[in-house]
Each structure stands twice: as C-alpha cells, then as structure tokens.
PDB file of N, CA and C in Angstrom:
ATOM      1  N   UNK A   1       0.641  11.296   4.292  1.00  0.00           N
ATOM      2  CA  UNK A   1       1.681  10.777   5.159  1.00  0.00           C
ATOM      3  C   UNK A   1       3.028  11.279   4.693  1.00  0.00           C
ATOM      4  N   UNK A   2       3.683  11.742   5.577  1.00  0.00           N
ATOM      5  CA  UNK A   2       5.015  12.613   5.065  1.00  0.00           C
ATOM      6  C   UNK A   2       6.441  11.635   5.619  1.00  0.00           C
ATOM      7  N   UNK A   3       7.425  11.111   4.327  1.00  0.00           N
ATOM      8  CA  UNK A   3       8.629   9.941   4.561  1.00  0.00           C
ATOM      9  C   UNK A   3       9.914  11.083   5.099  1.00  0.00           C
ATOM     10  N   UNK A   4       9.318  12.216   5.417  1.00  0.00           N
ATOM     11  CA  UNK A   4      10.215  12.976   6.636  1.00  0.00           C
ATOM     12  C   UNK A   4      10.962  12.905   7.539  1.00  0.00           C
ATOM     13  N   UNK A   5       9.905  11.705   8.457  1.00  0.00           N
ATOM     14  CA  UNK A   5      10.634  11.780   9.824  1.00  0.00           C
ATOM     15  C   UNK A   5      10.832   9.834   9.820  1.00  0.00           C
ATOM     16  N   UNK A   6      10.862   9.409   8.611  1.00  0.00           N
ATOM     17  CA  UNK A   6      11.137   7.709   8.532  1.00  0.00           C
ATOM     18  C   UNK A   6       9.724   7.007   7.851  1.00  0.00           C
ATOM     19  N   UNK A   7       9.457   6.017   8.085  1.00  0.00           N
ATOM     20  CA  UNK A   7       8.571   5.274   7.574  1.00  0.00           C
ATOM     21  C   UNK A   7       7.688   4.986   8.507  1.00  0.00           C
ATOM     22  N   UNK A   8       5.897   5.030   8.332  1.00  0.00           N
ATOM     23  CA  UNK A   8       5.047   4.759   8.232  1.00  0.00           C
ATOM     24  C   UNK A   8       4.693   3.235   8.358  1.00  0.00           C
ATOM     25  N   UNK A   9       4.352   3.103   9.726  1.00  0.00           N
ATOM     26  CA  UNK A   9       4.087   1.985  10.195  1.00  0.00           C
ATOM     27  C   UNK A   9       2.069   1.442  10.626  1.00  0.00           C
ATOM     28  N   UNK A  10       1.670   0.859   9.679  1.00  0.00           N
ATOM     29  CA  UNK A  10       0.409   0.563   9.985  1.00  0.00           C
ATOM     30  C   UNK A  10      -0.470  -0.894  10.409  1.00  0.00           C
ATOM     31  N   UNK A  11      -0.691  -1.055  11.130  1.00  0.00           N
ATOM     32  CA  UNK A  11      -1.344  -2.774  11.409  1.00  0.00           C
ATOM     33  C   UNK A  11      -2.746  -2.829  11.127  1.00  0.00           C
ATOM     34  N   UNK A  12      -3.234  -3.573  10.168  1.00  0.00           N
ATOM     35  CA  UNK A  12      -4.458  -4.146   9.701  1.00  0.00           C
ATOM     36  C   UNK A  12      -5.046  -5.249   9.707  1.00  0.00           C
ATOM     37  N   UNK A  13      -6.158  -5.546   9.965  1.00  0.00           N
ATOM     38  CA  UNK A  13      -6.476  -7.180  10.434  1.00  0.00           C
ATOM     39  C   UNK A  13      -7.438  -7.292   9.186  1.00  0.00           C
ATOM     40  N   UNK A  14      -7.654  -8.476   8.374  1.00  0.00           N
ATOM     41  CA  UNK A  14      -8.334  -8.889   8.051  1.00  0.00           C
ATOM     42  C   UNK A  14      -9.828  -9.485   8.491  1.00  0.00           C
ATOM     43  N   UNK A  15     -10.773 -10.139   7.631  1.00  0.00           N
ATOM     44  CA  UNK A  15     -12.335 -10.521   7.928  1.00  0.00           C
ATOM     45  C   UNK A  15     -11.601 -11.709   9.178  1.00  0.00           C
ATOM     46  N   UNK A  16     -11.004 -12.340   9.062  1.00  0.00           N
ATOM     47  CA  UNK A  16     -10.711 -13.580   9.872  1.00  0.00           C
ATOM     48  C   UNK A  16     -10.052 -13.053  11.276  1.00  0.00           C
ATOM     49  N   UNK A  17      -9.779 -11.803  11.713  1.00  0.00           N
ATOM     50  CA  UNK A  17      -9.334 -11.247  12.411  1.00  0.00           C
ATOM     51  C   UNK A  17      -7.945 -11.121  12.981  1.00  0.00           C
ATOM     52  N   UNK A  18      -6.858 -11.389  11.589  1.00  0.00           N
ATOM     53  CA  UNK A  18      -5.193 -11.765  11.489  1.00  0.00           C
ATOM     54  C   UNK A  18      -5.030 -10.368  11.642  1.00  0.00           C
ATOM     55  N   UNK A  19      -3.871  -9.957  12.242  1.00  0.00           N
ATOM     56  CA  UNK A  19      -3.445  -8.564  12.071  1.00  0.00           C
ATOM     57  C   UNK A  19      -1.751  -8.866  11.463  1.00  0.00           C
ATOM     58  N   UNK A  20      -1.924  -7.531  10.647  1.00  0.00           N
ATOM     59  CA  UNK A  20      -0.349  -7.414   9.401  1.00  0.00           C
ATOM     60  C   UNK A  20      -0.311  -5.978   9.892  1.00  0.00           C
ATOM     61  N   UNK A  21       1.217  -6.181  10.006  1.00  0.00           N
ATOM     62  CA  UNK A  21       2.228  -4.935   9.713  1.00  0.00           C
ATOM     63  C   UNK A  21       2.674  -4.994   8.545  1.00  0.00           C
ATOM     64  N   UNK A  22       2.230  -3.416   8.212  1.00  0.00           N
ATOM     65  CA  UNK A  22       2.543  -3.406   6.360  1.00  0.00           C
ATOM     66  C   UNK A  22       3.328  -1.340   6.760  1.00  0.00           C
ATOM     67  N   UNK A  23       4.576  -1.304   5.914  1.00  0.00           N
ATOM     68  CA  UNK A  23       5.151  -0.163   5.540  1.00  0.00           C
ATOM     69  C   UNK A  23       4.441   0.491   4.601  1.00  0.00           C
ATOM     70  N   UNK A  24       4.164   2.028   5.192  1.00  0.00           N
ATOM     71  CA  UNK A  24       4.000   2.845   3.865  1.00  0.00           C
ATOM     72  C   UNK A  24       4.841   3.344   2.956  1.00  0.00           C
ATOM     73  N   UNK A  25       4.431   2.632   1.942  1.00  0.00           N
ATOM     74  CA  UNK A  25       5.393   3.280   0.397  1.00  0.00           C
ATOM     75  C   UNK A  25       4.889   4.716  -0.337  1.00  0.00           C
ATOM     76  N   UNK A  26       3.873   4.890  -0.449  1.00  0.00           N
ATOM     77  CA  UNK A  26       3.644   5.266  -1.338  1.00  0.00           C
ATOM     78  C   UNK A  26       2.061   5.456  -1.508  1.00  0.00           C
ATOM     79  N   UNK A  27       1.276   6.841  -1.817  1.00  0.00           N
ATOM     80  CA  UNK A  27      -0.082   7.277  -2.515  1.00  0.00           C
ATOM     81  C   UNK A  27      -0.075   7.636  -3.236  1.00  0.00           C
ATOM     82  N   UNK A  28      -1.187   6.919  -4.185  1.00  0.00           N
ATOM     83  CA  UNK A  28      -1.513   7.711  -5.519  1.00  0.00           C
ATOM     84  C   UNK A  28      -3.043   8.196  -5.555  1.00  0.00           C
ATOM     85  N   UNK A  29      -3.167   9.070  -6.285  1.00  0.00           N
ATOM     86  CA  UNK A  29      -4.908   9.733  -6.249  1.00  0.00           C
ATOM     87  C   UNK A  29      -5.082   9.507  -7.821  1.00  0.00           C
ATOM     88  N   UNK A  30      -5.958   8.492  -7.623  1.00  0.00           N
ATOM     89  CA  UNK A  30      -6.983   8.418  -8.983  1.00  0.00           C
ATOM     90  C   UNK A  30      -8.416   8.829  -8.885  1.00  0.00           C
ATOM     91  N   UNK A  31      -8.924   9.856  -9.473  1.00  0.00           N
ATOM     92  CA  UNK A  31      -9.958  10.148 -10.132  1.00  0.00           C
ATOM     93  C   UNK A  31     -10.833  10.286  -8.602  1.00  0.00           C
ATOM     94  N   UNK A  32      -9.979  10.990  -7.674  1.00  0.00           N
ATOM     95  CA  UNK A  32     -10.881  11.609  -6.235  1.00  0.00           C
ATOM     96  C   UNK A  32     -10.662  10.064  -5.678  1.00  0.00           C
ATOM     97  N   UNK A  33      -9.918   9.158  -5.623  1.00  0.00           N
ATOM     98  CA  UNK A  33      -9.855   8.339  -4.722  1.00  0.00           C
ATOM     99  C   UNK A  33      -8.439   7.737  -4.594  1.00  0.00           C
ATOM    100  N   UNK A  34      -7.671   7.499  -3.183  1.00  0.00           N
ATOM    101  CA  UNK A  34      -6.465   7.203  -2.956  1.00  0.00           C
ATOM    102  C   UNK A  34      -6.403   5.675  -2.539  1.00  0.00           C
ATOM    103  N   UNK A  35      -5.152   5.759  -3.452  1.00  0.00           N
ATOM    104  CA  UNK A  35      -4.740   4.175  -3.351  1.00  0.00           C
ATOM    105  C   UNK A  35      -3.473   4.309  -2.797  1.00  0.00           C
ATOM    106  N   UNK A  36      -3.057   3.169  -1.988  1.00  0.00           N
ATOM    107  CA  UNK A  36      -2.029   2.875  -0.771  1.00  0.00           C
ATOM    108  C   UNK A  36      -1.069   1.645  -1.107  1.00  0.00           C
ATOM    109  N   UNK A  37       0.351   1.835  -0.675  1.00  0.00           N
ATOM    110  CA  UNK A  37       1.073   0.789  -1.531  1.00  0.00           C
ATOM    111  C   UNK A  37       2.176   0.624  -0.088  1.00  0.00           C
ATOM    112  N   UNK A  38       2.034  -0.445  -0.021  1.00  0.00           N
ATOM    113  CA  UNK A  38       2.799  -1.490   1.325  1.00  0.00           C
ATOM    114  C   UNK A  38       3.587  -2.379   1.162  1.00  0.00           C
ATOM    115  N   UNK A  39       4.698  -2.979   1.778  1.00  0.00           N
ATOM    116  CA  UNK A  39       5.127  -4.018   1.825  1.00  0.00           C
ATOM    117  C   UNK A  39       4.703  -4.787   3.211  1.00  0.00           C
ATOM    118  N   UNK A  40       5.412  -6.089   3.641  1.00  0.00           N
ATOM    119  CA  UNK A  40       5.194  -6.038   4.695  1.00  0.00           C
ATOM    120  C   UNK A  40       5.936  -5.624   5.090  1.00  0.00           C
ATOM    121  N   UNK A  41       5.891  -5.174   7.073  1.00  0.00           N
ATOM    122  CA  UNK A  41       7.085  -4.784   8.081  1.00  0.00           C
ATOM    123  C   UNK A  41       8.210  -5.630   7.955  1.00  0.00           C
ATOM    124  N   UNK A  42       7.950  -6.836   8.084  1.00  0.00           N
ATOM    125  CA  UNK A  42       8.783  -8.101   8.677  1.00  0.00           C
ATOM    126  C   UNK A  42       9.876  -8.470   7.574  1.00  0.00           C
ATOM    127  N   UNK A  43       9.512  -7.817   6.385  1.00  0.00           N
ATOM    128  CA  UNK A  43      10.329  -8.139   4.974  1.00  0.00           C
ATOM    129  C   UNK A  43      11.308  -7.471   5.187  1.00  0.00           C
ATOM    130  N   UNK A  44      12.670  -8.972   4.959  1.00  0.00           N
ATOM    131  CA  UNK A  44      13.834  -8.606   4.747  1.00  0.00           C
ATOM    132  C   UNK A  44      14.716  -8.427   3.384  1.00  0.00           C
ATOM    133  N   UNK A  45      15.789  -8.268   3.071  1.00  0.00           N
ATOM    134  CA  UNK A  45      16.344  -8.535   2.004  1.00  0.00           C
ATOM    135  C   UNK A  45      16.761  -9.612   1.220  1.00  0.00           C
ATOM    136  N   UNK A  46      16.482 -10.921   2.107  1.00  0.00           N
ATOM    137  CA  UNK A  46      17.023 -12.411   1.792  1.00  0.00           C
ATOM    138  C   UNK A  46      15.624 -12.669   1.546  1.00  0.00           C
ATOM    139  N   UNK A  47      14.219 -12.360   1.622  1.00  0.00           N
ATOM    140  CA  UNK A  47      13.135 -12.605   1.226  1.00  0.00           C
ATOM    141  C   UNK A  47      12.698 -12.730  -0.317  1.00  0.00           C
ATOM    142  N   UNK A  48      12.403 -13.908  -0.609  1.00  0.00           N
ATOM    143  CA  UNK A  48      12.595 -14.007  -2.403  1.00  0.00           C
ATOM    144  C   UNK A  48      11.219 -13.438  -2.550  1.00  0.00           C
ATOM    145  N   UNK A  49      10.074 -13.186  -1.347  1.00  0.00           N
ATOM    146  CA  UNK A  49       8.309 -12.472  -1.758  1.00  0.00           C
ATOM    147  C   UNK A  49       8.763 -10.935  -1.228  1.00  0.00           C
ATOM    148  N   UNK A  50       8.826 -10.617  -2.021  1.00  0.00           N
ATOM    149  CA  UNK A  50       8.885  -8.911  -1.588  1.00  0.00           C
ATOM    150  C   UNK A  50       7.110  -8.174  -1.574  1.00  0.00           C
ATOM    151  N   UNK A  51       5.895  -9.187  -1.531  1.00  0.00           N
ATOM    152  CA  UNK A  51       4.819  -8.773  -1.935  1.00  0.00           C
ATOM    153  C   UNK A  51       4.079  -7.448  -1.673  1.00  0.00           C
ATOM    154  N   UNK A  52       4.327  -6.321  -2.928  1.00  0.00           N
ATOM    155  CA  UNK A  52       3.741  -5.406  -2.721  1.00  0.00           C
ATOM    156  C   UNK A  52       1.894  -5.559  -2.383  1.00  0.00           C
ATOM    157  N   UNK A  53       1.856  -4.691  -1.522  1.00  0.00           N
ATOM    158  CA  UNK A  53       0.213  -4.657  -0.833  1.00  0.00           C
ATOM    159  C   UNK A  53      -0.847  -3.206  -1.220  1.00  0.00           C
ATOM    160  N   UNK A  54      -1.226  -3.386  -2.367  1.00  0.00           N
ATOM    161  CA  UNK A  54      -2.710  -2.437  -2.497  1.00  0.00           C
ATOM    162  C   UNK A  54      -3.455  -2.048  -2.055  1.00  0.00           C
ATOM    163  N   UNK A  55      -3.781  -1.222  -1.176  1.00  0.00           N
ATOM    164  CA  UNK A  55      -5.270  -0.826  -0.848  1.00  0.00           C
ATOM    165  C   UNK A  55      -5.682   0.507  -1.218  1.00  0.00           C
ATOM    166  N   UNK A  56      -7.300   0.263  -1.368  1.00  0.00           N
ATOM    167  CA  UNK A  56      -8.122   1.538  -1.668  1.00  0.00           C
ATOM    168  C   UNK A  56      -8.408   2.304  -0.235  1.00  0.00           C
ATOM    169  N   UNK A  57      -8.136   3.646  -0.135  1.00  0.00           N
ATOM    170  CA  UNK A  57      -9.105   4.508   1.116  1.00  0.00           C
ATOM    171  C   UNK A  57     -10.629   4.589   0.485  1.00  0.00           C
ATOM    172  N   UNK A  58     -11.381   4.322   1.770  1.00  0.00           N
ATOM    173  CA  UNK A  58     -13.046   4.842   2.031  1.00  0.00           C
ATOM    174  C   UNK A  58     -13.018   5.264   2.884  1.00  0.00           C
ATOM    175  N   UNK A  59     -14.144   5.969   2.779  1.00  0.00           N
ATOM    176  CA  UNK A  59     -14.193   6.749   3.941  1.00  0.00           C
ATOM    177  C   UNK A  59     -15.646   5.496   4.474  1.00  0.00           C
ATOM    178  N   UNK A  60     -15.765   5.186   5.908  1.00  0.00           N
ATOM    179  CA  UNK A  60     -16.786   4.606   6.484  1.00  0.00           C
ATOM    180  C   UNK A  60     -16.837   4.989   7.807  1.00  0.00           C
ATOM    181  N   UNK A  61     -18.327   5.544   7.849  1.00  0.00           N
ATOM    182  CA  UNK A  61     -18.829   6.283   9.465  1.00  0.00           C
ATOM    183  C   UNK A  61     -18.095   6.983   9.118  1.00  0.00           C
ATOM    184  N   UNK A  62     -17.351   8.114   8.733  1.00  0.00           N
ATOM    185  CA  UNK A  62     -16.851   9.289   9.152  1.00  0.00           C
ATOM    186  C   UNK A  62     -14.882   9.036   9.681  1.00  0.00           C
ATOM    187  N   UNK A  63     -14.476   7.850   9.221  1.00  0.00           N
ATOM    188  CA  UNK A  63     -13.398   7.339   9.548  1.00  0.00           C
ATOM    189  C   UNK A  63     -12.581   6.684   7.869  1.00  0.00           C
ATOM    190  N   UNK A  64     -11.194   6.463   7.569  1.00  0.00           N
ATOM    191  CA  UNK A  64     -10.611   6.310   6.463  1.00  0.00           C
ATOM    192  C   UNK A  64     -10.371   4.997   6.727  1.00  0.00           C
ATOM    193  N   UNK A  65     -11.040   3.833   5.859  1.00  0.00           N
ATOM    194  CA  UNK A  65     -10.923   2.587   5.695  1.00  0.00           C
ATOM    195  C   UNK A  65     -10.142   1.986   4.930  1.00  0.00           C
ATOM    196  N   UNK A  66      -9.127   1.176   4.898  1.00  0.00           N
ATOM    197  CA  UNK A  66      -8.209   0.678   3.873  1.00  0.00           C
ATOM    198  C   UNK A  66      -8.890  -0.865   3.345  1.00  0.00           C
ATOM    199  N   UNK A  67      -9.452  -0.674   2.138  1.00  0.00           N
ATOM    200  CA  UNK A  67     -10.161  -1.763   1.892  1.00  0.00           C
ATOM    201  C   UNK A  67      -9.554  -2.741   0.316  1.00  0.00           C
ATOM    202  N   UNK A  68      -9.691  -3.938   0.456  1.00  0.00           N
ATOM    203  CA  UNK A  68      -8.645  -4.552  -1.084  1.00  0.00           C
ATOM    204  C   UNK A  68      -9.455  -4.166  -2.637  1.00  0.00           C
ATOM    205  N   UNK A  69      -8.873  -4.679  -3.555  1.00  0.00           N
ATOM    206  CA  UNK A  69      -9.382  -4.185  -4.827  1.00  0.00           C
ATOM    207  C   UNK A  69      -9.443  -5.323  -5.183  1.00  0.00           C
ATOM    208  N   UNK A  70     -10.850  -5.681  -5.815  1.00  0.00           N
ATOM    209  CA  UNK A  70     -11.139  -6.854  -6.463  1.00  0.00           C
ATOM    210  C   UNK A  70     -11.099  -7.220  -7.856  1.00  0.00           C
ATOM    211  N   UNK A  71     -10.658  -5.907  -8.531  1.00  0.00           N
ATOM    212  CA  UNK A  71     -10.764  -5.798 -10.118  1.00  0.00           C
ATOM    213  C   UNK A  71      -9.062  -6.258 -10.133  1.00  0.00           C
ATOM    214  N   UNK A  72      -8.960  -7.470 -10.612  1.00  0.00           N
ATOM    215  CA  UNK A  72      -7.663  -7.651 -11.077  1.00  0.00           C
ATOM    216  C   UNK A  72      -6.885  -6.703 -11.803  1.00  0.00           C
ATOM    217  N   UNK A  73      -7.709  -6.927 -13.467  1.00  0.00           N
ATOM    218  CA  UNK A  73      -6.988  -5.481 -14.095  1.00  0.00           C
ATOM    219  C   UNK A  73      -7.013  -4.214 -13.617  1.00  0.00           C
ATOM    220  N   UNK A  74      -7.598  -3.963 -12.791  1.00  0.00           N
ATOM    221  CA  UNK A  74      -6.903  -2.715 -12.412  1.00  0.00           C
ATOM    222  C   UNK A  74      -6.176  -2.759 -11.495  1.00  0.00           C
ATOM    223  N   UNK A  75      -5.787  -3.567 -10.507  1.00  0.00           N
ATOM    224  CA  UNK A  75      -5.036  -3.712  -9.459  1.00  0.00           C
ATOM    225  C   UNK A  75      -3.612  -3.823 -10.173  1.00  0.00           C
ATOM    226  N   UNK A  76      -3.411  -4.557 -11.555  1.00  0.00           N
ATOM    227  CA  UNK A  76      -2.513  -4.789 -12.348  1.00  0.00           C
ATOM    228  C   UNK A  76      -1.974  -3.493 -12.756  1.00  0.00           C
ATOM    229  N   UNK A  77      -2.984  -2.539 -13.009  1.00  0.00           N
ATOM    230  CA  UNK A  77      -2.625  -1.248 -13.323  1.00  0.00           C
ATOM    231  C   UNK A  77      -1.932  -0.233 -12.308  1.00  0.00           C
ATOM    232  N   UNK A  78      -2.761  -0.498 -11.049  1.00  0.00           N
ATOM    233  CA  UNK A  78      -2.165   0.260 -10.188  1.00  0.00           C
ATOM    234  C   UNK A  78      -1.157  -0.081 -10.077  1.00  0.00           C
ATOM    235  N   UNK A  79      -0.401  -1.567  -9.597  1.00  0.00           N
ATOM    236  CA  UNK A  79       0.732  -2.358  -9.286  1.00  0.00           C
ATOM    237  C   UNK A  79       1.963  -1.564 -10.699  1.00  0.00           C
ATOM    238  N   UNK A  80       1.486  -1.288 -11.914  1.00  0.00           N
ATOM    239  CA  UNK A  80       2.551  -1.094 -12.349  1.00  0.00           C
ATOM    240  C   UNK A  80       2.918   1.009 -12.016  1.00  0.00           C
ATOM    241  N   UNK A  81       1.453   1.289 -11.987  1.00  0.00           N
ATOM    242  CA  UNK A  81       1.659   2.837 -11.400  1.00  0.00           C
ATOM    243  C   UNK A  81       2.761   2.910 -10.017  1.00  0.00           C
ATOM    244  N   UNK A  82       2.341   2.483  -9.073  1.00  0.00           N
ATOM    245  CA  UNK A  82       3.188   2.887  -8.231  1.00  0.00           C
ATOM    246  C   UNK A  82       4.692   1.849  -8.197  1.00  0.00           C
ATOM    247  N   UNK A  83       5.018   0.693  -9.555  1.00  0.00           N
ATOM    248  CA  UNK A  83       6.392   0.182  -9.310  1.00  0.00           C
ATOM    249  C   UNK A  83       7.169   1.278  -9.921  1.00  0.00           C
ATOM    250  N   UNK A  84       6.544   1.864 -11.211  1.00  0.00           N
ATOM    251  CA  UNK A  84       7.313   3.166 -11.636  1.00  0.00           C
ATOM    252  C   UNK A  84       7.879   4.131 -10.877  1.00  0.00           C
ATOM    253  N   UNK A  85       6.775   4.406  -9.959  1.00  0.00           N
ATOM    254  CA  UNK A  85       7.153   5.719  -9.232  1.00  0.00           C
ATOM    255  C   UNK A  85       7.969   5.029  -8.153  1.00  0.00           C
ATOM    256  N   UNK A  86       8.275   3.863  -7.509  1.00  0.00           N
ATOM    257  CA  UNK A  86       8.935   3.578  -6.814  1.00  0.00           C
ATOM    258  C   UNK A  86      10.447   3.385  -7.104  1.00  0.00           C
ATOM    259  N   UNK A  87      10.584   2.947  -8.597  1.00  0.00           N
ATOM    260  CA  UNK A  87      11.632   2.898  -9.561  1.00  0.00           C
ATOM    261  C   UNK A  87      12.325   3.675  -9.614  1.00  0.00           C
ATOM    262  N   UNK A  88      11.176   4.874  -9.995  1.00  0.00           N
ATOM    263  CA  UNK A  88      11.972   6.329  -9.934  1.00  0.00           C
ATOM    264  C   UNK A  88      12.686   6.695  -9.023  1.00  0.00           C
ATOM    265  N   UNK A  89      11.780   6.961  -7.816  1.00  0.00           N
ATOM    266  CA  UNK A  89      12.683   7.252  -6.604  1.00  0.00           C
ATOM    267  C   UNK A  89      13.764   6.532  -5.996  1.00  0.00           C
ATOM    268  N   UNK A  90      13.892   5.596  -6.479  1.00  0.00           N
ATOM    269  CA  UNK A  90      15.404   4.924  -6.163  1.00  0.00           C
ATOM    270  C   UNK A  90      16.429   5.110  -6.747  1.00  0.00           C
ATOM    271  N   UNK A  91      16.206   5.932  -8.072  1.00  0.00           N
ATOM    272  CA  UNK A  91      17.098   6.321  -9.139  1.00  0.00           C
ATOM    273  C   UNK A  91      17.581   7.675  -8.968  1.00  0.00           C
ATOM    274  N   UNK A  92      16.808   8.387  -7.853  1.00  0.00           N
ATOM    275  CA  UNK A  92      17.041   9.875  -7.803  1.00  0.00           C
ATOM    276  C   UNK A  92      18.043   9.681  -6.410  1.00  0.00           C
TER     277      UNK A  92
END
C-alpha cells in the first residue's frame, strides 16, 4: 500500500458481524509473513485511546485475510516494532 496519494482506508467486520474503519499505518514483513498496523478512522486528537490495531495477512481461498494475533508476547513485540518505526517517521 503506497502513503502517496493519502491514507488507506479499510473496513473490517468481526465474528459478531460489527464492521470498523481502521487507517493504514504501516507493514512490516516478518519471516515471509506481513503484519498490518491501524488506528481507528474515527480517532481524533482529543481521544485519550489512540488504540493501535494489529493484524496478521493470510492468504484464504486464494484471497488476503486480515486475521488477529493471539500470542500476546508477540503482539507486544510487534506493537513495539512498528511504534519505533512510527516514531521515526514523525521525526523525519
């Protein structure tokens, strides 16, 4: 996804069938598999939850699935991978 022409707008529904607008921030590729980093759309600046949003790509049927990560510690890991790189780029 290329932050070229603005931001990356995606809607995802959960098992319960809720749908979220979440911004794309940001991919990282670990070890042949990409992880996805979101806020929500609706988040403003007076918002004290800025909650960054994780997901893993799969591929299922032949289509790219955005699915959650259940391993805490590593979700912990990723969460601090992409606050760095987000860090960064605000500094440049």
């Amino acid at each position: 996804m290329d932050g070229e022409f603005g931001s990356d707008i995606v809607t995802i529904s959960d098992e319960e069938g809720n749908d979220f607008v979440l911004e794309h921030l940001d991919t990282i590729e670990l070890d042949d598999t990409y992880y996805m980093a979101f806020i929500p759309a609706d988040t403003n600046e007076d918002d004290d939850d800025h909650g960054l949003v994780i997901l893993k790509v799969i591929e299922e049927n032949g289509e790219e699935v955005l699915v959650s990560i259940d391993d805490d510690d590593f979700l912990n890991n990723l969460y601090d991978l992409f606050m760095e790189r987000l860090l960064d780029e605000d500094e440049v």
